[in-house]
N, C-alpha and C. Protein backbone atom coordinates (compact mmCIF):
# COMPACT_ATOMS: atom_id res chain seq x y z
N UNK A 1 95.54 120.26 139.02
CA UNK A 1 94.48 119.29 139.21
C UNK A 1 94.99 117.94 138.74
N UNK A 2 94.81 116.43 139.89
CA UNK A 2 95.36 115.41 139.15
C UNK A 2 93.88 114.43 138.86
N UNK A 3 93.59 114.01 137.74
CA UNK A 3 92.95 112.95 137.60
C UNK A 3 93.03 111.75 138.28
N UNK A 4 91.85 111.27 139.40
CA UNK A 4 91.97 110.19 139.85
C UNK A 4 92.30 108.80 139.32
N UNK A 5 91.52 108.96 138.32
CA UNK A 5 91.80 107.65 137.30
C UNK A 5 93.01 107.15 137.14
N UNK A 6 93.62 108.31 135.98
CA UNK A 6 94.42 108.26 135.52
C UNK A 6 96.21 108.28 135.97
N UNK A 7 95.83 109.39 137.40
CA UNK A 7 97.00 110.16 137.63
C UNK A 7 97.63 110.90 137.08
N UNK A 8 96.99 111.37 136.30
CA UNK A 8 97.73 112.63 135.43
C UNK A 8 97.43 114.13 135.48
N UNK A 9 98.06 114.91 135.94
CA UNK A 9 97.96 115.96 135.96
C UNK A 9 98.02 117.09 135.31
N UNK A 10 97.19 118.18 135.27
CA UNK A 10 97.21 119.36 133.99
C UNK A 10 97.77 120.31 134.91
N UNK A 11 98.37 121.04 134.20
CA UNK A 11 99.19 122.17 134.41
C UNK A 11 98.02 123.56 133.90
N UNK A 12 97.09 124.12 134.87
CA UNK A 12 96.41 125.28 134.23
C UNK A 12 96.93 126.54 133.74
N UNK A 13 98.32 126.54 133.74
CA UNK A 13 99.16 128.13 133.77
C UNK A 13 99.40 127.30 132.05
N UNK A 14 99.89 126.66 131.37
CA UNK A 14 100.19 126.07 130.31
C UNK A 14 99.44 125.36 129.50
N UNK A 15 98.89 124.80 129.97
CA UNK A 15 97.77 123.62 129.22
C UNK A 15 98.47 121.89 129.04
N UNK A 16 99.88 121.97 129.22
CA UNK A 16 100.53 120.67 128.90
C UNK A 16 100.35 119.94 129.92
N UNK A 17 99.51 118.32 129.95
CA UNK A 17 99.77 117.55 130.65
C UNK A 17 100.60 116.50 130.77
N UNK A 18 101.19 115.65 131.59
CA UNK A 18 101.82 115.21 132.04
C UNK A 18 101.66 113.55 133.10
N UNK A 19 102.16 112.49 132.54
CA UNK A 19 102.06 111.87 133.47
C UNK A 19 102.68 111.52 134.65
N UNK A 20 101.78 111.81 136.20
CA UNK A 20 102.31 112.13 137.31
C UNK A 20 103.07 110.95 138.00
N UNK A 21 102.27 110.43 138.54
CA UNK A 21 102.92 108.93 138.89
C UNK A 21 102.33 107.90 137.64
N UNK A 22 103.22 107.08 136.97
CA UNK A 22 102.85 106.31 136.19
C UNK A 22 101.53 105.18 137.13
N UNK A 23 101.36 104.20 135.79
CA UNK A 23 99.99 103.51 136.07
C UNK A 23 100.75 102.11 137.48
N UNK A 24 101.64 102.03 136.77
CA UNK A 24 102.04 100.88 137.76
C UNK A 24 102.54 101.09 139.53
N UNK A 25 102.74 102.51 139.72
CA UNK A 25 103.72 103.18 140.54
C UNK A 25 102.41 103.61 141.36
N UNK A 26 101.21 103.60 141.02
CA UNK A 26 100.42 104.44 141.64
C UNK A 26 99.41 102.81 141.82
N UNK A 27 99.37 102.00 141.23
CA UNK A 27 98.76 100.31 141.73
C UNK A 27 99.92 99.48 141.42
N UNK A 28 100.94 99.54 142.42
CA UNK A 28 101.60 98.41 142.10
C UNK A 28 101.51 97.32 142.34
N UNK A 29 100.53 96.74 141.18
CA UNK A 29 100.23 95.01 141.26
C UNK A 29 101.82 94.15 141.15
N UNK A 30 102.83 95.13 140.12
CA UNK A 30 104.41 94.56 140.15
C UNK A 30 104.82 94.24 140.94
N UNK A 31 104.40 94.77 142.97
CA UNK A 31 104.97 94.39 143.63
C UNK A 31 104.52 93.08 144.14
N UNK A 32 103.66 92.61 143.74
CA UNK A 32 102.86 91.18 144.03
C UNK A 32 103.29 90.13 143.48
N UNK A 33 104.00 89.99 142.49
CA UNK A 33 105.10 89.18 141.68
C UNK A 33 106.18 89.14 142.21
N UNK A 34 106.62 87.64 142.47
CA UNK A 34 108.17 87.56 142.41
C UNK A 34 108.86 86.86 141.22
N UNK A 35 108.14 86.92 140.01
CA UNK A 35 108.77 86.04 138.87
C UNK A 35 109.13 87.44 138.51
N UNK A 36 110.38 86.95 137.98
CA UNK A 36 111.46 88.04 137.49
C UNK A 36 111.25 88.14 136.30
N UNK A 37 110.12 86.81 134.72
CA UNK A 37 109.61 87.16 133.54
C UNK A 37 108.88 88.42 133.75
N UNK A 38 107.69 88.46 134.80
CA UNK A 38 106.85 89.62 134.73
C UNK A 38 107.19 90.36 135.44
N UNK A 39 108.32 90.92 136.15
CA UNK A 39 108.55 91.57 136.64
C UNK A 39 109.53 92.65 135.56
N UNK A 40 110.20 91.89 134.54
CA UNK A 40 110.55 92.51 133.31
C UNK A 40 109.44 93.39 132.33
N UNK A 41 108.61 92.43 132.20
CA UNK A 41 107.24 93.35 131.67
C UNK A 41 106.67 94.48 132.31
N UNK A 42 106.86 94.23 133.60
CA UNK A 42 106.15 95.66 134.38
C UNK A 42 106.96 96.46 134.11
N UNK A 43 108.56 96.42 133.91
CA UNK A 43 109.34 97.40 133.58
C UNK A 43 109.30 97.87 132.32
N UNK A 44 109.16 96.80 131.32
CA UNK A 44 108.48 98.22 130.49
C UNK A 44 107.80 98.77 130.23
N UNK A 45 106.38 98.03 131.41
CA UNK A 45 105.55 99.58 130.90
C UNK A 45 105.98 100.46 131.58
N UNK A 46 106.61 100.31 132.60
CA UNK A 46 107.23 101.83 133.55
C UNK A 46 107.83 102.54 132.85
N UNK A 47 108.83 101.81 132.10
CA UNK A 47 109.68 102.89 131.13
C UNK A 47 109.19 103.64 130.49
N UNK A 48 108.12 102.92 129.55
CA UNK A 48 107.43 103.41 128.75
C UNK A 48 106.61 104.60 129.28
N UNK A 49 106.10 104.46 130.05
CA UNK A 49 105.15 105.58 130.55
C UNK A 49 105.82 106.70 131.45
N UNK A 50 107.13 106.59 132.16
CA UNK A 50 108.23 107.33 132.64
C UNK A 50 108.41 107.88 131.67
N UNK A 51 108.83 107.13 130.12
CA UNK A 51 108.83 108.45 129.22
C UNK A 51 107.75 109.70 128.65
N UNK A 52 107.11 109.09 128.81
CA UNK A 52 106.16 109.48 128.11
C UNK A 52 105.69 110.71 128.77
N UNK A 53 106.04 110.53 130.48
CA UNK A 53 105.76 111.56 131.12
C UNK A 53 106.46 113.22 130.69
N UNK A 54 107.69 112.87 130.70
CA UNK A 54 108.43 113.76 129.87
C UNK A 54 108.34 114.09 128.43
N UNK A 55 107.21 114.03 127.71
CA UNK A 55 106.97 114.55 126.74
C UNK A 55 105.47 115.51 126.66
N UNK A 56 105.98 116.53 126.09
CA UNK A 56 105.19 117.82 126.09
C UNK A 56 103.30 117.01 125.32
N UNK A 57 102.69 116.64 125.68
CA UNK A 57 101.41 116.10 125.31
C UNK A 57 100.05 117.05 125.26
N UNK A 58 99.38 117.07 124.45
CA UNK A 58 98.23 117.94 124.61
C UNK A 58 97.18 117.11 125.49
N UNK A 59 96.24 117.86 125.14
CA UNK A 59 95.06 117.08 126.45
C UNK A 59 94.17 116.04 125.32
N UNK A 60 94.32 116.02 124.07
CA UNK A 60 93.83 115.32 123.55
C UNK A 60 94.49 113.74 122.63
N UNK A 61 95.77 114.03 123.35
CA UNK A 61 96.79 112.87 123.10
C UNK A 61 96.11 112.30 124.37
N UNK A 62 96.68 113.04 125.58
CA UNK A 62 96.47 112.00 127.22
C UNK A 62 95.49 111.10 127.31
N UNK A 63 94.34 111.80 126.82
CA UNK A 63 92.85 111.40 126.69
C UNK A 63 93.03 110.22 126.03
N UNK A 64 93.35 110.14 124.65
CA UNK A 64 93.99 109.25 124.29
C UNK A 64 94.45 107.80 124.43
N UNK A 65 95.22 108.00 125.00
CA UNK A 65 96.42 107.40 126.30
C UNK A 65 95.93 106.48 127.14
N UNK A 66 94.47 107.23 127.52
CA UNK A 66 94.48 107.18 128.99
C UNK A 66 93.18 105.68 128.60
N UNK A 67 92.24 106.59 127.11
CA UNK A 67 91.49 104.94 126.63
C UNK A 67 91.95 104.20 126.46
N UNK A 68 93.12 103.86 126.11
CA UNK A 68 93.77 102.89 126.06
C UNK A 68 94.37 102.20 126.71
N UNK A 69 94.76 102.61 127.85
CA UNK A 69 95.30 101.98 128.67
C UNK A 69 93.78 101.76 129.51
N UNK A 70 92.99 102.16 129.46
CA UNK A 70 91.89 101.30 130.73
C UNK A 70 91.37 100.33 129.41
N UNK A 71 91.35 100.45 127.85
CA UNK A 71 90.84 99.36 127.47
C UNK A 71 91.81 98.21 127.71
N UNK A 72 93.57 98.33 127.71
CA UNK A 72 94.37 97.14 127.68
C UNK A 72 93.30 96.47 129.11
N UNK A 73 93.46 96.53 130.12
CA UNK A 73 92.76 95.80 131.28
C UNK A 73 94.00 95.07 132.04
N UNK A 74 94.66 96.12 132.16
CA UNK A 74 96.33 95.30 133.05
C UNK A 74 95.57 94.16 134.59
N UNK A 75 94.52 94.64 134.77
CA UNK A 75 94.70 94.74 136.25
C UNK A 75 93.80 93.26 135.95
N UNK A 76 93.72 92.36 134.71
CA UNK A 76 92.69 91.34 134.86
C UNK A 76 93.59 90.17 135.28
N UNK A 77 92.77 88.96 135.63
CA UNK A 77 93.38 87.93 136.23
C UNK A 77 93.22 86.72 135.19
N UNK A 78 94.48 86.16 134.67
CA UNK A 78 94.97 85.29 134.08
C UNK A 78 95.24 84.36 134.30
N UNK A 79 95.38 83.33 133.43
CA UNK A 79 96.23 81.99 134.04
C UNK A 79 97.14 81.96 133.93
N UNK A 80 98.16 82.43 132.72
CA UNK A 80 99.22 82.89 132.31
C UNK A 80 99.93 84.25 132.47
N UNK A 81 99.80 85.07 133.27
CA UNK A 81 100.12 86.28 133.57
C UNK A 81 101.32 86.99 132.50
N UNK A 82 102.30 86.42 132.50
CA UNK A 82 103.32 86.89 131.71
C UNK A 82 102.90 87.19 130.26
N UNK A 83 102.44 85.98 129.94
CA UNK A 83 101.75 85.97 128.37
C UNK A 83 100.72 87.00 128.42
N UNK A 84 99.75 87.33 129.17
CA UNK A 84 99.05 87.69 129.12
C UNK A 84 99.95 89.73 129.10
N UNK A 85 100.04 89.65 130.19
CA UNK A 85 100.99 90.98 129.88
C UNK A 85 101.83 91.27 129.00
N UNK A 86 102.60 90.56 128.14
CA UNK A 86 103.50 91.24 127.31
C UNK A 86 102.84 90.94 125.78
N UNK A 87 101.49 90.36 125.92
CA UNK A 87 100.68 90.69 124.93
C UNK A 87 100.54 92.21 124.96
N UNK A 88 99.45 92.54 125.94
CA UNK A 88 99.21 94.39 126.25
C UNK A 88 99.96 94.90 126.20
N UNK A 89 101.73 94.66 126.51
CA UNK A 89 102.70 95.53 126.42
C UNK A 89 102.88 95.80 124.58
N UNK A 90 102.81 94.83 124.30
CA UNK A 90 103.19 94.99 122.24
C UNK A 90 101.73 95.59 122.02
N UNK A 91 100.62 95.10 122.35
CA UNK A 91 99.84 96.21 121.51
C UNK A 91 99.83 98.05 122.20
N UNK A 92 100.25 98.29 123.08
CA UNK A 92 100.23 99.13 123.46
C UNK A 92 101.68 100.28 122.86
N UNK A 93 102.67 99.76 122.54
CA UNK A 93 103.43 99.78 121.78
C UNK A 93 103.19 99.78 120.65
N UNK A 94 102.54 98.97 119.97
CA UNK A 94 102.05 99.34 118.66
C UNK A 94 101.33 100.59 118.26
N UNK A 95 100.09 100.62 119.44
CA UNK A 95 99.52 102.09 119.40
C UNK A 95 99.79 103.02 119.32
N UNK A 96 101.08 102.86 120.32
CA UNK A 96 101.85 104.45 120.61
C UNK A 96 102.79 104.91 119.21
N UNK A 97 103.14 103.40 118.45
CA UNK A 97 103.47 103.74 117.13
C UNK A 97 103.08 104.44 116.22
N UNK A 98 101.40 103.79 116.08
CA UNK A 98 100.90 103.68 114.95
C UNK A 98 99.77 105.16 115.08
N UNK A 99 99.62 105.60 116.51
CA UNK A 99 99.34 106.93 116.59
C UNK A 99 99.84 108.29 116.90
N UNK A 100 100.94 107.91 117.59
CA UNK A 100 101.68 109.21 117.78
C UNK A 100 103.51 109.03 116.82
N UNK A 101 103.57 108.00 116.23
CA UNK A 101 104.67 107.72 115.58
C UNK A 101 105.79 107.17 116.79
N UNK A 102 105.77 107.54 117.61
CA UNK A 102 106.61 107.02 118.82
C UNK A 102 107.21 105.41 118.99
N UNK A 103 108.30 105.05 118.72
CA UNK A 103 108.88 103.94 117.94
C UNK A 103 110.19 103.53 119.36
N UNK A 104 109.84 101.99 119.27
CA UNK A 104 111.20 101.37 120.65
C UNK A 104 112.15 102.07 120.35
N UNK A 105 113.77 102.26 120.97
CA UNK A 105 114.52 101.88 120.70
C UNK A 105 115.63 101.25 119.92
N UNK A 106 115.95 101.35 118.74
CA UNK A 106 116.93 100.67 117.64
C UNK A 106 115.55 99.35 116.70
N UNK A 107 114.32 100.35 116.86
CA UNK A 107 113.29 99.62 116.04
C UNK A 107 113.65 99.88 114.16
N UNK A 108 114.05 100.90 113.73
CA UNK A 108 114.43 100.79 112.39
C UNK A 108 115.84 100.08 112.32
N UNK A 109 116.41 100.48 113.02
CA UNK A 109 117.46 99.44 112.67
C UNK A 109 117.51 97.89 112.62
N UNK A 110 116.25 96.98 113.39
CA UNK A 110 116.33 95.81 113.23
C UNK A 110 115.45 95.02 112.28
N UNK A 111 113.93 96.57 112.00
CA UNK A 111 113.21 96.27 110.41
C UNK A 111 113.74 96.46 109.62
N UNK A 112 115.21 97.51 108.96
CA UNK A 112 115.60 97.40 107.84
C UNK A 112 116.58 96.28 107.63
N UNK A 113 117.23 95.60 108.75
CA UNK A 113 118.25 94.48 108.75
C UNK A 113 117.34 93.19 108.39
N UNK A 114 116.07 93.51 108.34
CA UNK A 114 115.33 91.75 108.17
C UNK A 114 115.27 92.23 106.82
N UNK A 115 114.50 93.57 106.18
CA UNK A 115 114.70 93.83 105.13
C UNK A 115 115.85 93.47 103.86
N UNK A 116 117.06 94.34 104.77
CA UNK A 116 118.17 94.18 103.87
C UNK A 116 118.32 92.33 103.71
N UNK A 117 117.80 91.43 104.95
CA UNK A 117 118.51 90.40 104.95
C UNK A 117 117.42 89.47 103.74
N UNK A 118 116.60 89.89 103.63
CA UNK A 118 115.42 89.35 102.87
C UNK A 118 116.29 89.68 100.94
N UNK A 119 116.22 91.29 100.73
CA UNK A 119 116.17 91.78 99.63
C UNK A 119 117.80 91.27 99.63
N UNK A 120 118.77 91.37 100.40
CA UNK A 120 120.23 90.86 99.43
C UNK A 120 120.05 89.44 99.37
N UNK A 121 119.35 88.44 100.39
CA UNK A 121 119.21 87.13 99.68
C UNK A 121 118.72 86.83 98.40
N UNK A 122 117.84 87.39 97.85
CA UNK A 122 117.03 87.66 96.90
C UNK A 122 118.03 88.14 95.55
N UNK A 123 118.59 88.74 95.96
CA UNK A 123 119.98 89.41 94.71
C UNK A 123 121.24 88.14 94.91
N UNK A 124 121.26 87.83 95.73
CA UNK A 124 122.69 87.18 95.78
C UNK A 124 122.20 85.57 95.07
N UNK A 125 121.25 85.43 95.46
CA UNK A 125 120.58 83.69 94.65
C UNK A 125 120.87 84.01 93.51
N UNK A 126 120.31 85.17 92.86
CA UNK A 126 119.89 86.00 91.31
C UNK A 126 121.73 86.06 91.01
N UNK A 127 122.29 86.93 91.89
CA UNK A 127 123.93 86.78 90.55
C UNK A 127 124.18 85.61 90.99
N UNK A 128 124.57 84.73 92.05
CA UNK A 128 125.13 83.67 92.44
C UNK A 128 124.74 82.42 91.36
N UNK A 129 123.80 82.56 91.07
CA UNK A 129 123.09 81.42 90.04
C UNK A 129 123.34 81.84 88.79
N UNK A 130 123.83 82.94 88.25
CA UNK A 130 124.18 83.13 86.88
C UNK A 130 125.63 83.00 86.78
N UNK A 131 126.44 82.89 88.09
CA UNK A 131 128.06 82.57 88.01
C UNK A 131 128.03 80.71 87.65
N UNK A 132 127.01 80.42 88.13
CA UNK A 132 127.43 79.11 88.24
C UNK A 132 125.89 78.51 89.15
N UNK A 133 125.77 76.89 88.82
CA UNK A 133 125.15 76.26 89.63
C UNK A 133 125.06 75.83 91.07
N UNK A 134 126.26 75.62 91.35
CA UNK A 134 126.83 74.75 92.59
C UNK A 134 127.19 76.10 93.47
N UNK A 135 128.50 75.58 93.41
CA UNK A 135 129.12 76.64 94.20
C UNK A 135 128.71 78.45 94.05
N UNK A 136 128.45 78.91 93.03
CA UNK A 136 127.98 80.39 92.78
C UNK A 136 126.85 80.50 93.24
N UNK A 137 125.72 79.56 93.75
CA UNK A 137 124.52 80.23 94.68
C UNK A 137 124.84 80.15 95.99
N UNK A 138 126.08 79.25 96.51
CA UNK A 138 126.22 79.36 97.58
C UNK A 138 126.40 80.05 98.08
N UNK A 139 127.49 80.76 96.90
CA UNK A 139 128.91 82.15 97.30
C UNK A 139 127.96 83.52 97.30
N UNK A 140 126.70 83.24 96.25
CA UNK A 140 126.25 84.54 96.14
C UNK A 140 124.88 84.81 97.22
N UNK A 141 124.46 83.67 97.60
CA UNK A 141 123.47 83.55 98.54
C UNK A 141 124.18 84.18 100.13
N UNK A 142 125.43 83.92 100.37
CA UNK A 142 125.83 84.53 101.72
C UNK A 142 126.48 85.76 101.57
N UNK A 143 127.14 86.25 100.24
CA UNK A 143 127.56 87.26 100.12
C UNK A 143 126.41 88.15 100.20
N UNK A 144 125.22 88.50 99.49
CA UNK A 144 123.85 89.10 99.13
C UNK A 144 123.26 89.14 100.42
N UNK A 145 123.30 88.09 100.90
CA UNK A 145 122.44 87.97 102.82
C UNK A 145 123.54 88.95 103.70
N UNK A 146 124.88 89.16 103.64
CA UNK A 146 125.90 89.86 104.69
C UNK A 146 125.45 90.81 104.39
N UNK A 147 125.75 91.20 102.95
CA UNK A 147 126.01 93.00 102.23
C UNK A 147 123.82 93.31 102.27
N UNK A 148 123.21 92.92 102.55
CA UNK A 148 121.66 93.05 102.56
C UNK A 148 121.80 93.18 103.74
N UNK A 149 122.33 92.46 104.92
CA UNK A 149 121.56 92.76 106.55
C UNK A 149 122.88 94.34 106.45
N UNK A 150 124.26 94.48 106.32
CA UNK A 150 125.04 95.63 106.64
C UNK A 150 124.39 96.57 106.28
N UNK A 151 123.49 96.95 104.73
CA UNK A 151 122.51 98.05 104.08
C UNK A 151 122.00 98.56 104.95
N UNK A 152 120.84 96.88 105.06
CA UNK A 152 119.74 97.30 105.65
C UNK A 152 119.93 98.73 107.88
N UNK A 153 121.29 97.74 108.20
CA UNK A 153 121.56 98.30 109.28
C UNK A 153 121.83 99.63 109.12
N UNK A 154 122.45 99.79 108.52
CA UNK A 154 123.15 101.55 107.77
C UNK A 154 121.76 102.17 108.01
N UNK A 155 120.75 102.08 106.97
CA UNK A 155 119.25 102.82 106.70
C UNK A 155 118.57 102.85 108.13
N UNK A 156 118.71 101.53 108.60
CA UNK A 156 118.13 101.78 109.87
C UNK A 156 118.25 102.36 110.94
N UNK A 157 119.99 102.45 111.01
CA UNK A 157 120.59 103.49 112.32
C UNK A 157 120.33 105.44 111.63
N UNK A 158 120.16 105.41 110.31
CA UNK A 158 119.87 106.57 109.61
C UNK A 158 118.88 106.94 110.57
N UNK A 159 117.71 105.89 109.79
CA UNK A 159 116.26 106.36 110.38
C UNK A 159 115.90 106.71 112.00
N UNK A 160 116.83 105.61 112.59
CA UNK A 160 116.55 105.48 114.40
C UNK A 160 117.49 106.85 114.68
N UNK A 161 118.22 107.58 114.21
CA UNK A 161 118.90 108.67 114.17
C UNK A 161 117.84 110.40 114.03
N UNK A 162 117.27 109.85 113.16
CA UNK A 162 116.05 110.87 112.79
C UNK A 162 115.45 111.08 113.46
N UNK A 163 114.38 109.39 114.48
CA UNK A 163 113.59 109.43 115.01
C UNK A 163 113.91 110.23 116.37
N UNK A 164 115.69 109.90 116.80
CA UNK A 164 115.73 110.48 118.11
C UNK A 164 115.78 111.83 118.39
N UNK A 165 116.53 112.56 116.68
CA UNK A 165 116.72 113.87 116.69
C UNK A 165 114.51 114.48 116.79
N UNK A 166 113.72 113.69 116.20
CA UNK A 166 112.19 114.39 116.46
C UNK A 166 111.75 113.83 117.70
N UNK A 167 112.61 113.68 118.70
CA UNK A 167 111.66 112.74 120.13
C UNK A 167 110.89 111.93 120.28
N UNK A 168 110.65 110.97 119.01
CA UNK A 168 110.38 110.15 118.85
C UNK A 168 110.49 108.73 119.23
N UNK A 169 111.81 108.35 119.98
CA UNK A 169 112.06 107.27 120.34
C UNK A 169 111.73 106.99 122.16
N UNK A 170 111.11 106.24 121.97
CA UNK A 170 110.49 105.74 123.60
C UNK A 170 111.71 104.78 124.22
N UNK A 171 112.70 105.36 125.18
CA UNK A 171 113.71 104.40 125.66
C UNK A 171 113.30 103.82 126.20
């Protein structure tokens, strides 16, 4: 059985649904654009939802899913189209974060590098300024900022490592 709405189909022998033809593939307003900005945005929600198809989902994730995407309101008319879409694309992304844990692409690796780059600036001012005034906050301010963003990258390819080994990462 496929949901008109949605396009998504349940599997009655299993219970796992699935998304059939994504949202854009089944109204492609993308093909009505020839700006190549929003024509980037339509691609990721395709991606996004191409993946998503391939992941084992219950019927109460889809459901889910599926409010959310008729609350984003892709299909409204803007003055700014681009802006307006890759707004819905980040909160929709956020959602898929912040409810199913489902995370971009090399996303820990570029929050722990602002991290590391934040917390070794923070250390390197701190020894750099006890070597000396002048020159020792300089030396210790870029040394503390390199060895803070390299950390932070390490932890982050850890974590984005984790996330891919639990299927977690949305390519």
């Amino acid at each position: 059985m496929i949901c008109t709405k949605t396009g998504i189909r349940v599997s009655t022998s299993n219970k796992v649904w699935s998304f059939i033809p994504p949202l854009f593939l089944r109204n492609p307003a993308h093909q009505k654009t020839e700006r190549k900005s929003e024509l980037k945005v339509y691609k990721g929600f395709i991606s996004i939802l191409s993946n998503l198809k391939d992941r084992a989902l219950d019927e109460q994730q889809v459901n889910s899913i599926e409010v959310k995407l008729d609350a984003l309101d892709l299909s409204a008319i803007t003055r700014n189209r681009k802006k307006y879409l890759k707004g819905r694309l980040n909160e929709f992304t956020t959602y898929l974060k912040n409810e199913f844990s489902f995370v971009p692409e090399g996303y820990y690796t570029s929050l722990f590098m602002v991290y590391g780059l934040i917390f070794g600036s923070g250390l390197g001012l701190t020894f750099g300024t006890a070597f000396g005034a002048g020159l020792g906050t300089s030396i210790g301010l870029s040394m503390g900022t390199g060895i803070g963003m390299v950390f932070g990258m390490i932890y982050g390819v850890t974590k984005d490592t984790e996330a891919k080994k639990k299927n977690l990462v949305l390519a």
